[in-house]
C-alpha atoms as a PDB file:
ATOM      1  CA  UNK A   1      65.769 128.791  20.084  1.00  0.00           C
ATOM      2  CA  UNK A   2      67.742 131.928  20.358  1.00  0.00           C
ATOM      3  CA  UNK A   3      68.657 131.986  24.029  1.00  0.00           C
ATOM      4  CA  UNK A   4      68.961 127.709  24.169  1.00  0.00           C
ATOM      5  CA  UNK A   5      68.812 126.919  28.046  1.00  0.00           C
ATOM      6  CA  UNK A   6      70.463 124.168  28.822  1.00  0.00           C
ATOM      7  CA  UNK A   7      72.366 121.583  31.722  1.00  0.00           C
ATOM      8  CA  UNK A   8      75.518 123.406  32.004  1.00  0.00           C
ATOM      9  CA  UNK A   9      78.034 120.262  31.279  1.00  0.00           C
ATOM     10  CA  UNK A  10      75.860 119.823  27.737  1.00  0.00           C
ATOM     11  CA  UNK A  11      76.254 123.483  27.307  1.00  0.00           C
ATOM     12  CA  UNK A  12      80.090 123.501  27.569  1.00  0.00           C
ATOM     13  CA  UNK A  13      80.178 120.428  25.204  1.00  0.00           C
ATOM     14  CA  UNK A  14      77.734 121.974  22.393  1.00  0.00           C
ATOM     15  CA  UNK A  15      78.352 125.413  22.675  1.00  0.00           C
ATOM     16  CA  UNK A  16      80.473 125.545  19.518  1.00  0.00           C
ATOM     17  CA  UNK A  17      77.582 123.779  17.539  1.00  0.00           C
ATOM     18  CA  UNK A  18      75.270 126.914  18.018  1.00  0.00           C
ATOM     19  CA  UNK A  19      77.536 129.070  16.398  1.00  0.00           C
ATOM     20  CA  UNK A  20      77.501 127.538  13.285  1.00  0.00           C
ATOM     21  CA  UNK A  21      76.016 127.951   9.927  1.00  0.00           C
ATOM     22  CA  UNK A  22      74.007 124.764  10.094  1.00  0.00           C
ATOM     23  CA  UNK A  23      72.174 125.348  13.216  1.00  0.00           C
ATOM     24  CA  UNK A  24      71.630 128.995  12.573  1.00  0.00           C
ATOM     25  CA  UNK A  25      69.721 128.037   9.635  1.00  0.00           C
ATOM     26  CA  UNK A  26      68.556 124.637  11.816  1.00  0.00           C
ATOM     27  CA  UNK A  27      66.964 127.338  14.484  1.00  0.00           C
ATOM     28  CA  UNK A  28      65.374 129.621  11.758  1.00  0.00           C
ATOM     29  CA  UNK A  29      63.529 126.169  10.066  1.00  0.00           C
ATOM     30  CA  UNK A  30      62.196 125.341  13.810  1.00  0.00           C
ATOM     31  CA  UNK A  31      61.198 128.746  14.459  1.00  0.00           C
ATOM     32  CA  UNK A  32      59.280 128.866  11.438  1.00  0.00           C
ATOM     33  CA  UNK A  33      57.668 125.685  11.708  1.00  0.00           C
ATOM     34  CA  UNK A  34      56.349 126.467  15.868  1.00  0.00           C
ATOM     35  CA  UNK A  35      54.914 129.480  14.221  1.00  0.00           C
ATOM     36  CA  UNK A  36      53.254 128.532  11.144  1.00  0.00           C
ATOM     37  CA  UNK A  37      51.686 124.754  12.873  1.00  0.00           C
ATOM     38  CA  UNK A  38      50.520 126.698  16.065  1.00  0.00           C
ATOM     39  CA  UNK A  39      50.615 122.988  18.420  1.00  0.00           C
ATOM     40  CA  UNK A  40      51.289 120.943  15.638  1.00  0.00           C
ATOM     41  CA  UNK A  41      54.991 120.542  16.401  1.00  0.00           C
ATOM     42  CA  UNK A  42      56.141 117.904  18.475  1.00  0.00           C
ATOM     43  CA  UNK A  43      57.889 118.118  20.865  1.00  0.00           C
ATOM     44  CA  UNK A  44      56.237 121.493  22.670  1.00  0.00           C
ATOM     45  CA  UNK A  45      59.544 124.099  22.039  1.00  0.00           C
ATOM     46  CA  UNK A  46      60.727 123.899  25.424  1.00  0.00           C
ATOM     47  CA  UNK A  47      61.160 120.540  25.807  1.00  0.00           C
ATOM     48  CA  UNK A  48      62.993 120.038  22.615  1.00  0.00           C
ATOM     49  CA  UNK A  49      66.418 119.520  24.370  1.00  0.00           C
ATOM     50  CA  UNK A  50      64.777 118.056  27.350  1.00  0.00           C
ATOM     51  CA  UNK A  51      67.244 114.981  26.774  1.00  0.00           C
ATOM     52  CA  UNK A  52      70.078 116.783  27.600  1.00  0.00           C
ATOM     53  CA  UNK A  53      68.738 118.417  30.864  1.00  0.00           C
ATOM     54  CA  UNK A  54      67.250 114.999  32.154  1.00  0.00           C
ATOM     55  CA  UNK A  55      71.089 113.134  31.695  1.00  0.00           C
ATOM     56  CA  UNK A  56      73.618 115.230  32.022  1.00  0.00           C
ATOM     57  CA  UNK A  57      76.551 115.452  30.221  1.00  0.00           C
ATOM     58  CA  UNK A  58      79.311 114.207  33.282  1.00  0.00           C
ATOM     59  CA  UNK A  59      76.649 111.773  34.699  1.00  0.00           C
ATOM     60  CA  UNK A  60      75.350 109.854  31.393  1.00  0.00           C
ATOM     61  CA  UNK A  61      76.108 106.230  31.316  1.00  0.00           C
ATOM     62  CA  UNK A  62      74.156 104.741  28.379  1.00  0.00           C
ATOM     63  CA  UNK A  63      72.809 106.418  25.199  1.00  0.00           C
ATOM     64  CA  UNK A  64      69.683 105.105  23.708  1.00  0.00           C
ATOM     65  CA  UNK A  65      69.340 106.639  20.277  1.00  0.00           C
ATOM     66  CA  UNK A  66      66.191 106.700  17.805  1.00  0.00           C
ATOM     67  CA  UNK A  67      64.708 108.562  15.236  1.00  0.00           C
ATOM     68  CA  UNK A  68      62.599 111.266  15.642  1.00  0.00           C
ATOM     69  CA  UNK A  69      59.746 112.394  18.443  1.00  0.00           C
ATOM     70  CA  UNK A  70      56.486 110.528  18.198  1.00  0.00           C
ATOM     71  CA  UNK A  71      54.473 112.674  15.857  1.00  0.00           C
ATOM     72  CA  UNK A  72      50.899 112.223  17.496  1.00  0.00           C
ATOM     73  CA  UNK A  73      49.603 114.971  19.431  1.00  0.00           C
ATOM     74  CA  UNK A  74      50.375 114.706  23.158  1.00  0.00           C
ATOM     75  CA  UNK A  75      52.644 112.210  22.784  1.00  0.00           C
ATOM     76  CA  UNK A  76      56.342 113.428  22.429  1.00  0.00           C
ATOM     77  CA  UNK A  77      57.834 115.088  25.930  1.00  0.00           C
ATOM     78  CA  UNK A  78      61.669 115.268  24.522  1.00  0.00           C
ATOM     79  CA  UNK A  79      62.799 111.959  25.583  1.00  0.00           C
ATOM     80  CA  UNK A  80      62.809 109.467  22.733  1.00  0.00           C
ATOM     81  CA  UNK A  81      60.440 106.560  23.284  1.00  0.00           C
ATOM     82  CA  UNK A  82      58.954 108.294  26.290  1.00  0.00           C
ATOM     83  CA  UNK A  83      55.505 109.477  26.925  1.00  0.00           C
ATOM     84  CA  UNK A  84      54.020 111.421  29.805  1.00  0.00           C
ATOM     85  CA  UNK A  85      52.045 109.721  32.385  1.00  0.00           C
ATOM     86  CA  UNK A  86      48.589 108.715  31.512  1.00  0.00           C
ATOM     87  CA  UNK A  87      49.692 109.001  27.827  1.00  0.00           C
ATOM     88  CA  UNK A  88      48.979 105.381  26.091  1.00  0.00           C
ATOM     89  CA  UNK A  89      52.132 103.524  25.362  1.00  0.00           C
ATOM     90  CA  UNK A  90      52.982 104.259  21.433  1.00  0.00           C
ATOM     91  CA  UNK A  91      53.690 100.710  19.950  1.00  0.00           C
ATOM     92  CA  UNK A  92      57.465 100.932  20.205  1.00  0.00           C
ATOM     93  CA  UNK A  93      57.213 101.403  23.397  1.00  0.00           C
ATOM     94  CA  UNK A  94      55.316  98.958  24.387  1.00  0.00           C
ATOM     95  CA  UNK A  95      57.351  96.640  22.623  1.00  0.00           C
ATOM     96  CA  UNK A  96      60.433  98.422  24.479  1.00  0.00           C
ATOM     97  CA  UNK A  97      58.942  97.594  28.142  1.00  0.00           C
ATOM     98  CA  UNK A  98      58.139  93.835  26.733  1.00  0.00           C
ATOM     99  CA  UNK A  99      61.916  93.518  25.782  1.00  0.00           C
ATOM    100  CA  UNK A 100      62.708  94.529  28.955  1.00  0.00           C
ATOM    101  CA  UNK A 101      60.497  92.700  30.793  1.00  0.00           C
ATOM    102  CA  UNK A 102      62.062  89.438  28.881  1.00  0.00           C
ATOM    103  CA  UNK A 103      65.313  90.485  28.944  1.00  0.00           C
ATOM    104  CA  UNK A 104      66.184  92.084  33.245  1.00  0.00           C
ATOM    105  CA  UNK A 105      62.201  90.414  35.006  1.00  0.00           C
ATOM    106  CA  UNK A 106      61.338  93.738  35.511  1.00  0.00           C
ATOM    107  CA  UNK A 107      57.740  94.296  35.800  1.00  0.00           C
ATOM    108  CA  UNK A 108      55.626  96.535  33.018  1.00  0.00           C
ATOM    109  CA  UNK A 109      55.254  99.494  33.898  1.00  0.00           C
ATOM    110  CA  UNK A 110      52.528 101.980  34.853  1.00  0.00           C
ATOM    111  CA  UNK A 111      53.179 104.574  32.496  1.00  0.00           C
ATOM    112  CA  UNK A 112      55.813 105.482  29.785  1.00  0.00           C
ATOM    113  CA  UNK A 113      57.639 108.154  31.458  1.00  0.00           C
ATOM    114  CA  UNK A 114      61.201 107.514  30.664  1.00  0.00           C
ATOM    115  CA  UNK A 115      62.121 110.216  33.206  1.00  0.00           C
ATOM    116  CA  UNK A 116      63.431 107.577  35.816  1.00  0.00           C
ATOM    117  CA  UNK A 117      65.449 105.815  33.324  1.00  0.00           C
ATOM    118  CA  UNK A 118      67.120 109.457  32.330  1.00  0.00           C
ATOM    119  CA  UNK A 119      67.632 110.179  36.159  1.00  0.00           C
ATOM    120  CA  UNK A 120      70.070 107.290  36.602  1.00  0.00           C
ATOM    121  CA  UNK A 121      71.973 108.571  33.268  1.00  0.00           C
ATOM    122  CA  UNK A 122      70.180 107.114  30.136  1.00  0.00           C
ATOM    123  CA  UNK A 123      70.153 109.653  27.385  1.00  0.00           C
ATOM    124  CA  UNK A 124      67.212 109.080  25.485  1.00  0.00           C
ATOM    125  CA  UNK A 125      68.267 110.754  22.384  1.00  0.00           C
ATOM    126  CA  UNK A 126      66.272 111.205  18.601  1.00  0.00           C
ATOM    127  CA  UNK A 127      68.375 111.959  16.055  1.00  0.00           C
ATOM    128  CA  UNK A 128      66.021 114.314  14.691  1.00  0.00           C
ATOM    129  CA  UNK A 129      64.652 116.333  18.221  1.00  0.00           C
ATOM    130  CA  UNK A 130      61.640 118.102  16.269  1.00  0.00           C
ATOM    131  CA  UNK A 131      58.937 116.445  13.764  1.00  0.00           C
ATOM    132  CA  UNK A 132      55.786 118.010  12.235  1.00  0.00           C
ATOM    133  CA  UNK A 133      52.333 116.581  13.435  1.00  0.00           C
ATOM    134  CA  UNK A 134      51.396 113.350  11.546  1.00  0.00           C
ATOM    135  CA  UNK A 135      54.435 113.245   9.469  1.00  0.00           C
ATOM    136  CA  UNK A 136      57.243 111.068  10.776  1.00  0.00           C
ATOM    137  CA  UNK A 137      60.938 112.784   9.371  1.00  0.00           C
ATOM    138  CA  UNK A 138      59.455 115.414   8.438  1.00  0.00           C
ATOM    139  CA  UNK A 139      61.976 117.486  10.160  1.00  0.00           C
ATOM    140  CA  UNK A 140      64.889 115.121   8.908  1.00  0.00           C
ATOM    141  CA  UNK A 141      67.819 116.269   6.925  1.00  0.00           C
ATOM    142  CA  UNK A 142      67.229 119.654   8.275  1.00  0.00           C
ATOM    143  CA  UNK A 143      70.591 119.868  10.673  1.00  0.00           C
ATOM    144  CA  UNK A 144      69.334 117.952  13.246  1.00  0.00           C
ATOM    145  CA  UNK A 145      71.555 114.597  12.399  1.00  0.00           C
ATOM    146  CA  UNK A 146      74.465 117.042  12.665  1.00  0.00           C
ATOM    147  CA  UNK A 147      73.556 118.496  16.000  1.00  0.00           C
ATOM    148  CA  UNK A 148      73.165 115.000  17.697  1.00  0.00           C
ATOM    149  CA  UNK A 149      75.960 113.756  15.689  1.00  0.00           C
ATOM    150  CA  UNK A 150      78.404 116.253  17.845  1.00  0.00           C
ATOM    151  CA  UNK A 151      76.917 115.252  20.832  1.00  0.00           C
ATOM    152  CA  UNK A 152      77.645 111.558  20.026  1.00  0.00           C
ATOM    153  CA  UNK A 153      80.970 112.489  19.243  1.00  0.00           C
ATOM    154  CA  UNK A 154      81.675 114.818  22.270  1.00  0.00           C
ATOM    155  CA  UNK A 155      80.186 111.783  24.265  1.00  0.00           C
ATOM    156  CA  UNK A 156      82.825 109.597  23.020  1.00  0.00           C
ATOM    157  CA  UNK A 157      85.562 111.565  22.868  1.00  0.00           C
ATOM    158  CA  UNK A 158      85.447 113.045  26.794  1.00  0.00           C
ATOM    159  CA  UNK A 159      84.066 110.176  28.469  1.00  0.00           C
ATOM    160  CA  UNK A 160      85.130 106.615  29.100  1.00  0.00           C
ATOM    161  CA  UNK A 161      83.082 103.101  28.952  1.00  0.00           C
ATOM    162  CA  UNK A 162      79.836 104.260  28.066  1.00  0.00           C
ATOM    163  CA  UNK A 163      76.780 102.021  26.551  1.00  0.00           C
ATOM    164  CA  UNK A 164      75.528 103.023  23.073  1.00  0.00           C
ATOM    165  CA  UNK A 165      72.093 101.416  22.245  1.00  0.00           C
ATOM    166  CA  UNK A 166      71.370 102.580  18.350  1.00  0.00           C
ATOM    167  CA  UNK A 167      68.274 101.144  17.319  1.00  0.00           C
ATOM    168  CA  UNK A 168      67.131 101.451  13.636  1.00  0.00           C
ATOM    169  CA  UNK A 169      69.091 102.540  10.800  1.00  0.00           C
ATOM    170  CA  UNK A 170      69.138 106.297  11.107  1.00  0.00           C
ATOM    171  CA  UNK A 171      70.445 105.532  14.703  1.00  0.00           C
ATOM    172  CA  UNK A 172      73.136 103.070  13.498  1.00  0.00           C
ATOM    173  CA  UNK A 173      74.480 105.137  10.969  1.00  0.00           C
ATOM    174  CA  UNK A 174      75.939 107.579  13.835  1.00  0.00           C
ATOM    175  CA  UNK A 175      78.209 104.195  14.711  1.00  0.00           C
ATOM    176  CA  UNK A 176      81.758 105.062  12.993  1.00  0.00           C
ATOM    177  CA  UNK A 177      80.873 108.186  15.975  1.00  0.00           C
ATOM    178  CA  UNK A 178      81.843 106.332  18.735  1.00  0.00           C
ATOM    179  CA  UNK A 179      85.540 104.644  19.802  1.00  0.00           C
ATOM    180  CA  UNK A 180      84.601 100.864  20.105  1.00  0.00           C
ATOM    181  CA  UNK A 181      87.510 100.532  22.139  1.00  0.00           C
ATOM    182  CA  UNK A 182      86.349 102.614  24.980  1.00  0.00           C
ATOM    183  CA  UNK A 183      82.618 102.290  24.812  1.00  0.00           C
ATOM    184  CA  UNK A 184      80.261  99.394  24.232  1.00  0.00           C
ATOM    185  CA  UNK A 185      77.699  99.756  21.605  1.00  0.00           C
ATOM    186  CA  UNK A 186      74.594  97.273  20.850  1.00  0.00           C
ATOM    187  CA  UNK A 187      72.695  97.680  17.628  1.00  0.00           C
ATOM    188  CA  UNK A 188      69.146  96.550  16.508  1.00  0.00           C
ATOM    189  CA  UNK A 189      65.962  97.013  14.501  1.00  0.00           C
ATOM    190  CA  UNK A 190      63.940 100.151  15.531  1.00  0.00           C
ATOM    191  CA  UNK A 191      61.546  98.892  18.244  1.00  0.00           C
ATOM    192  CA  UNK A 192      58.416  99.602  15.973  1.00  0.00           C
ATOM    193  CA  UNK A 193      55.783  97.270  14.921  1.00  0.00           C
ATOM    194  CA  UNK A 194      57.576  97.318  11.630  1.00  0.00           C
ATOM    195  CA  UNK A 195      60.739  96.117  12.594  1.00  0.00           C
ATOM    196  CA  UNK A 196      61.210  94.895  15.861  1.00  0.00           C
ATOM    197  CA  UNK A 197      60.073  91.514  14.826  1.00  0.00           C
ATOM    198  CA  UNK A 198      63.312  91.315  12.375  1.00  0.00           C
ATOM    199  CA  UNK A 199      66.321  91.230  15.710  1.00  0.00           C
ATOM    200  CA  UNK A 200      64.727  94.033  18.294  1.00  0.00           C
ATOM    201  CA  UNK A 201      63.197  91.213  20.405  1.00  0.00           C
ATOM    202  CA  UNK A 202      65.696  88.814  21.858  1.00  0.00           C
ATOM    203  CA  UNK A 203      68.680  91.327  22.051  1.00  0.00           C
ATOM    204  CA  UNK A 204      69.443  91.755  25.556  1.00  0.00           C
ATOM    205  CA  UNK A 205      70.533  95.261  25.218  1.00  0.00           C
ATOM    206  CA  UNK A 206      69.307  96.197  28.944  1.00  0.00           C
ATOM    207  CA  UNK A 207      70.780  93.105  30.489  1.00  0.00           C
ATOM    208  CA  UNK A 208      74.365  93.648  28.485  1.00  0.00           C
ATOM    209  CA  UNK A 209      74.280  97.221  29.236  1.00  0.00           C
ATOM    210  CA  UNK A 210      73.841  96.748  32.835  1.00  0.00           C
ATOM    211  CA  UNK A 211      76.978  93.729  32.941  1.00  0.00           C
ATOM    212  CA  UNK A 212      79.081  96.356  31.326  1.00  0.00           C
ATOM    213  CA  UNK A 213      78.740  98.906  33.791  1.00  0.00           C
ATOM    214  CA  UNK A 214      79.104  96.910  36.173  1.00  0.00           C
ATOM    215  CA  UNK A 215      81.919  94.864  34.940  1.00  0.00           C
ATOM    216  CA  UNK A 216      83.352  98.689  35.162  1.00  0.00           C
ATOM    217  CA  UNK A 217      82.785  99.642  38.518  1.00  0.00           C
ATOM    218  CA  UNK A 218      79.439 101.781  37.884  1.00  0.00           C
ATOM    219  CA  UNK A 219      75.372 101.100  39.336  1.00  0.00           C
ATOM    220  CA  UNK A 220      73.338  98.771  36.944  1.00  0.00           C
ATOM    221  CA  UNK A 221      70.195 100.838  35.595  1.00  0.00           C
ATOM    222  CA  UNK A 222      67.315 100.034  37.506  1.00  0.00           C
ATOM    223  CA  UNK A 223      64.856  99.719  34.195  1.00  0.00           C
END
């Protein structure tokens, strides 16, 4: 992580981040951990901001937020909740496409790449971007939270009527981040088999998101 590539508007926004004392010791943990669990770090190191270079900073509309990459091998590509194509859907994701399918008609999709989603300006951000194989926050508490804390912030500071969806408690603690009188942000259980039972289902976050944009002169996502 010493020379960080990334979309030039994110880089602007962030570039005072890298220079402090938290994320040099932040890069110096990751480094360590790529080199000690040889492909047992998710996601693969140069796709650990792909988030950022998928939605970029002027064009990002709506901010999903969750916790950490999926921590099975193969599965994480840098864009929370999404998998590559021909990569089974993880359980949160599935239950992700069948809220959507409920919520907007739109028909379940043929693979989990979240790519198209990011291409229309949905930042699919993890609060952690880095977890060890097997071991769900095990990178948590590390910096991390910080780092995507900033970007929340920078978000809501610069830009104007943006969606927020924070799902699960380490997502909705970043809330008091955002102006709630500029920005409209939607809350629920994490979408995982564990809690999406509990207020996930049912929420109409993709249907509200899209009437606020549009309500606001901007293209519904296409989800």
């Amino acid at each position: 992580m010493k020379d960080i590539r990334l979309e030039k508007g994110w880089k602007r926004a962030l570039a005072d981040e890298f220079q402090k004392d938290y994320f040099v010791r932040l890069a110096d943990f990751v480094r360590r951990e790529y080199a000690a669990f040889p492909g047992r770090v998710f996601p693969p190191a140069a796709k650990i901001f792909a988030a950022f270079d998928a939605s970029p900073f002027e064009d990002t509309k709506v901010v999903i937020l969750g916790q950490d990459p999926y921590h099975g091998p193969g599965q994480a590509n840098g864009l929370a909740f999404s998998v590559a194509p021909g990569i089974p859907f993880p359980p949160s994701l599935r239950n992700i496409f069948t809220e959507v399918a409920s919520d907007v008609a739109a028909p379940y999709p043929h693979d989990g790449d979240l790519t198209r989603w990011a291409r229309q300006g949905v930042l699919l951000l993890n609060s952690t971007l880095t977890v060890r194989s097997g071991q769900p926050k095990s990178h948590a508490a590390k910096g991390w939270e910080t780092f995507t804390s900033a970007a929340i912030s920078r978000l809501s500071r610069e830009r104007e009527g943006l969606v927020f969806m924070l799902w699960g408690s380490d997502a909705i603690s970043k809330k008091d981040l955002i102006d709630s009188s500029k920005h409209l942000i939607l809350t629920a259980p994490h979408p995982s088999p564990l809690s999406a039972h509990r207020g996930f289902f049912g929420r109409h976050h993709f249907s509200q998101a899209n009437a606020w944009l549009e309500s606001r002169g901007q293209t519904a996502i296409t989800w």
